[in-house]
C-alpha atoms as a PDB file:
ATOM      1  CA  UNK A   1      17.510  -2.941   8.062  1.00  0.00           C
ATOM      2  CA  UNK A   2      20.964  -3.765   9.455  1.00  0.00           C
ATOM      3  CA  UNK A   3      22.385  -3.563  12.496  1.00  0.00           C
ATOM      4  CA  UNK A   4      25.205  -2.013  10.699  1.00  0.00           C
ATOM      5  CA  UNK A   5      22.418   1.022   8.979  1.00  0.00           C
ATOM      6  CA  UNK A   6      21.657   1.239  12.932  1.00  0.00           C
ATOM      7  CA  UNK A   7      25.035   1.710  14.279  1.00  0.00           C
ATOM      8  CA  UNK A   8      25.907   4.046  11.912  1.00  0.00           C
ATOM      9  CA  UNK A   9      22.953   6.013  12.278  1.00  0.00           C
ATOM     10  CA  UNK A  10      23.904   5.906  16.567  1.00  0.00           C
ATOM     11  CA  UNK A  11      27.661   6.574  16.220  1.00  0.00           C
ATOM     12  CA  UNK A  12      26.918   9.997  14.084  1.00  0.00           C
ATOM     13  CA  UNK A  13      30.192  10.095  12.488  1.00  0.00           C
ATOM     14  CA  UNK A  14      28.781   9.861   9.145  1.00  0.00           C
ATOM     15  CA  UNK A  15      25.440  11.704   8.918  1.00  0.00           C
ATOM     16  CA  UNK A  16      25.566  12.925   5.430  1.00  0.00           C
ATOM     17  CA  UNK A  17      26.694   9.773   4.146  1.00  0.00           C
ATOM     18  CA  UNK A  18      23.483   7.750   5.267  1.00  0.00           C
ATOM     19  CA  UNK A  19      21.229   6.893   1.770  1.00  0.00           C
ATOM     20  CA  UNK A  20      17.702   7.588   2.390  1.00  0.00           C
ATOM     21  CA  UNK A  21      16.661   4.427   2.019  1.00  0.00           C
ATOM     22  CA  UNK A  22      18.703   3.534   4.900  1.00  0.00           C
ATOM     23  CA  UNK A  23      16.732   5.838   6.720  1.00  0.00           C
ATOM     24  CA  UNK A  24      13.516   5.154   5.447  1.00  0.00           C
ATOM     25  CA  UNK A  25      13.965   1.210   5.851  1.00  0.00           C
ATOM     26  CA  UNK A  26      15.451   1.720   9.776  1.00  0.00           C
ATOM     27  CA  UNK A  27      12.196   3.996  10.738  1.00  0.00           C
ATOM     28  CA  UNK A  28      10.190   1.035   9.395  1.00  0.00           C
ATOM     29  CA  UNK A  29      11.876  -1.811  11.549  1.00  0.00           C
ATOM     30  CA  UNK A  30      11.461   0.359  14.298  1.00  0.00           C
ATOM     31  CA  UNK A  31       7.539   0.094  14.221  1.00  0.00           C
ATOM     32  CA  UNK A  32       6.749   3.764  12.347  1.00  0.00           C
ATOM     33  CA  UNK A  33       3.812   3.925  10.224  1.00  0.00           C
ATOM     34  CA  UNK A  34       4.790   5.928   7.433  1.00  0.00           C
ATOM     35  CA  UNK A  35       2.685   8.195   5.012  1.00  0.00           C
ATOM     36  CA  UNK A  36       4.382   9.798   1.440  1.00  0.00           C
ATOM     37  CA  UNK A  37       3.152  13.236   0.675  1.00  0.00           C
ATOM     38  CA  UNK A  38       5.029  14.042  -2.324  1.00  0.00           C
ATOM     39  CA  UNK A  39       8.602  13.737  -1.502  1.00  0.00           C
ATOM     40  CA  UNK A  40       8.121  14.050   2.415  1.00  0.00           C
ATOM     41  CA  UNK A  41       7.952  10.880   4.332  1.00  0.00           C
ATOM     42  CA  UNK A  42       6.010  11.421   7.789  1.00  0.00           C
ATOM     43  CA  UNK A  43       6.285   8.925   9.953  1.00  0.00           C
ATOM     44  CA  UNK A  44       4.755   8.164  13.554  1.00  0.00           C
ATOM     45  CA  UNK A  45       4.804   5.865  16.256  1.00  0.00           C
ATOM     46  CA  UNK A  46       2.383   4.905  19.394  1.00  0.00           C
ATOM     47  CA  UNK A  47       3.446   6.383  22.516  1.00  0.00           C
ATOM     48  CA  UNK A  48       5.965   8.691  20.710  1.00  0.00           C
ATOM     49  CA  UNK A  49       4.872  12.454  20.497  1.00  0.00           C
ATOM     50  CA  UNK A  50       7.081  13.492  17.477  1.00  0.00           C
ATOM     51  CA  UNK A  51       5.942  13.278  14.147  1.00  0.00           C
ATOM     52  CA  UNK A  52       9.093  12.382  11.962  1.00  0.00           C
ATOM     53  CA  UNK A  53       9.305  14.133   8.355  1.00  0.00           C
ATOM     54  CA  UNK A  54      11.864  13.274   6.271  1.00  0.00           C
ATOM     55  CA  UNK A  55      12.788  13.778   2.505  1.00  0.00           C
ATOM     56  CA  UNK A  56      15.825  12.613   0.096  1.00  0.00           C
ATOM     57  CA  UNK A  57      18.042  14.500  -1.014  1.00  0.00           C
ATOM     58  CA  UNK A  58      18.874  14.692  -5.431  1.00  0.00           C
ATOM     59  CA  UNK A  59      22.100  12.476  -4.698  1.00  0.00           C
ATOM     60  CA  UNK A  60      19.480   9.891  -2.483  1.00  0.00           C
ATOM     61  CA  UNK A  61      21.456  10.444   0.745  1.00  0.00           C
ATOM     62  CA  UNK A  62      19.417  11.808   3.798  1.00  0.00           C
ATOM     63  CA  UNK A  63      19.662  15.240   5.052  1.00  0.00           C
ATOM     64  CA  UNK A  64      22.063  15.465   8.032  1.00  0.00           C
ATOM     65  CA  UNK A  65      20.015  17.224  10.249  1.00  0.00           C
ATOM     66  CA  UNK A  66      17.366  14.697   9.715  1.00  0.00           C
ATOM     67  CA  UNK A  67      19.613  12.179  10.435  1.00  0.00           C
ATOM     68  CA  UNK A  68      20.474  13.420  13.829  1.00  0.00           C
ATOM     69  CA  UNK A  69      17.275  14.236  15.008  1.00  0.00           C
ATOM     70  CA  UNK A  70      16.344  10.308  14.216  1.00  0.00           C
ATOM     71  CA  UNK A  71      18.899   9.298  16.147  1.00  0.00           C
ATOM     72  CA  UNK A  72      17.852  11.982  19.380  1.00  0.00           C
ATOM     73  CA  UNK A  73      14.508  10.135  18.835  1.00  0.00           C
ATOM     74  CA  UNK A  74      16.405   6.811  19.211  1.00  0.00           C
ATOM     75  CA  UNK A  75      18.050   7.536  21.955  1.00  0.00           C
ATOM     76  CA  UNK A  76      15.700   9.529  24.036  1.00  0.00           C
ATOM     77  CA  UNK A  77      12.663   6.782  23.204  1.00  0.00           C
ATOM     78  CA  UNK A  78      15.436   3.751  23.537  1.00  0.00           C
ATOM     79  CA  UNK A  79      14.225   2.298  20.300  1.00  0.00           C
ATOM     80  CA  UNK A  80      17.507   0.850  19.615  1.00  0.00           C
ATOM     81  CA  UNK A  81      16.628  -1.488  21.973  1.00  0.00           C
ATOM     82  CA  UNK A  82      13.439  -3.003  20.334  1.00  0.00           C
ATOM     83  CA  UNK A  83      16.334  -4.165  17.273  1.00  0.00           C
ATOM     84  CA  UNK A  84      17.118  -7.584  16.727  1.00  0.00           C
ATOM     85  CA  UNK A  85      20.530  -9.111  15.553  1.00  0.00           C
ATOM     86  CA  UNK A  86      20.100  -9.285  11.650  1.00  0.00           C
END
């Protein structure tokens, strides 16, 4: 993951413009364990009560809403400050 993926993700100017894989790849740096069930992603963390399900849109972006509540998660868990410069 980028620090750029990251930023973008925080700023939420461009939600529906984020590629799942983005997503997907930025939940994984972050420490989530993730399990595939189907097309749904679900991914959790230790000391984090919300269980994170996500799935891709047919054009491979993320779905907005998704989007936003990841970065709510971010922010209220201050995960964005576990990142390292990449």
């Amino acid at each position: 993951m980028s620090k750029r993926t990251l930023e973008k993700i925080l700023k939420g100017l461009s939600d529906k413009n984020i590629k799942f894989r983005e997503l997907r790849e930025t939940l994984l740096e972050l420490g989530f364990a993730e399990r595939v069930k189907g097309d749904h992603h679900i991914f959790t963390k230790d000391k984090i009560i919300e269980i994170i399900n996500i799935q891709p849109l047919k054009d491979g972006n993320a779905k907005a809403y998704q989007v936003k509540q990841i970065r709510n998660l971010i922010l209220k868990y201050k995960l964005h400050r576990e990142v390292k410069d990449v």
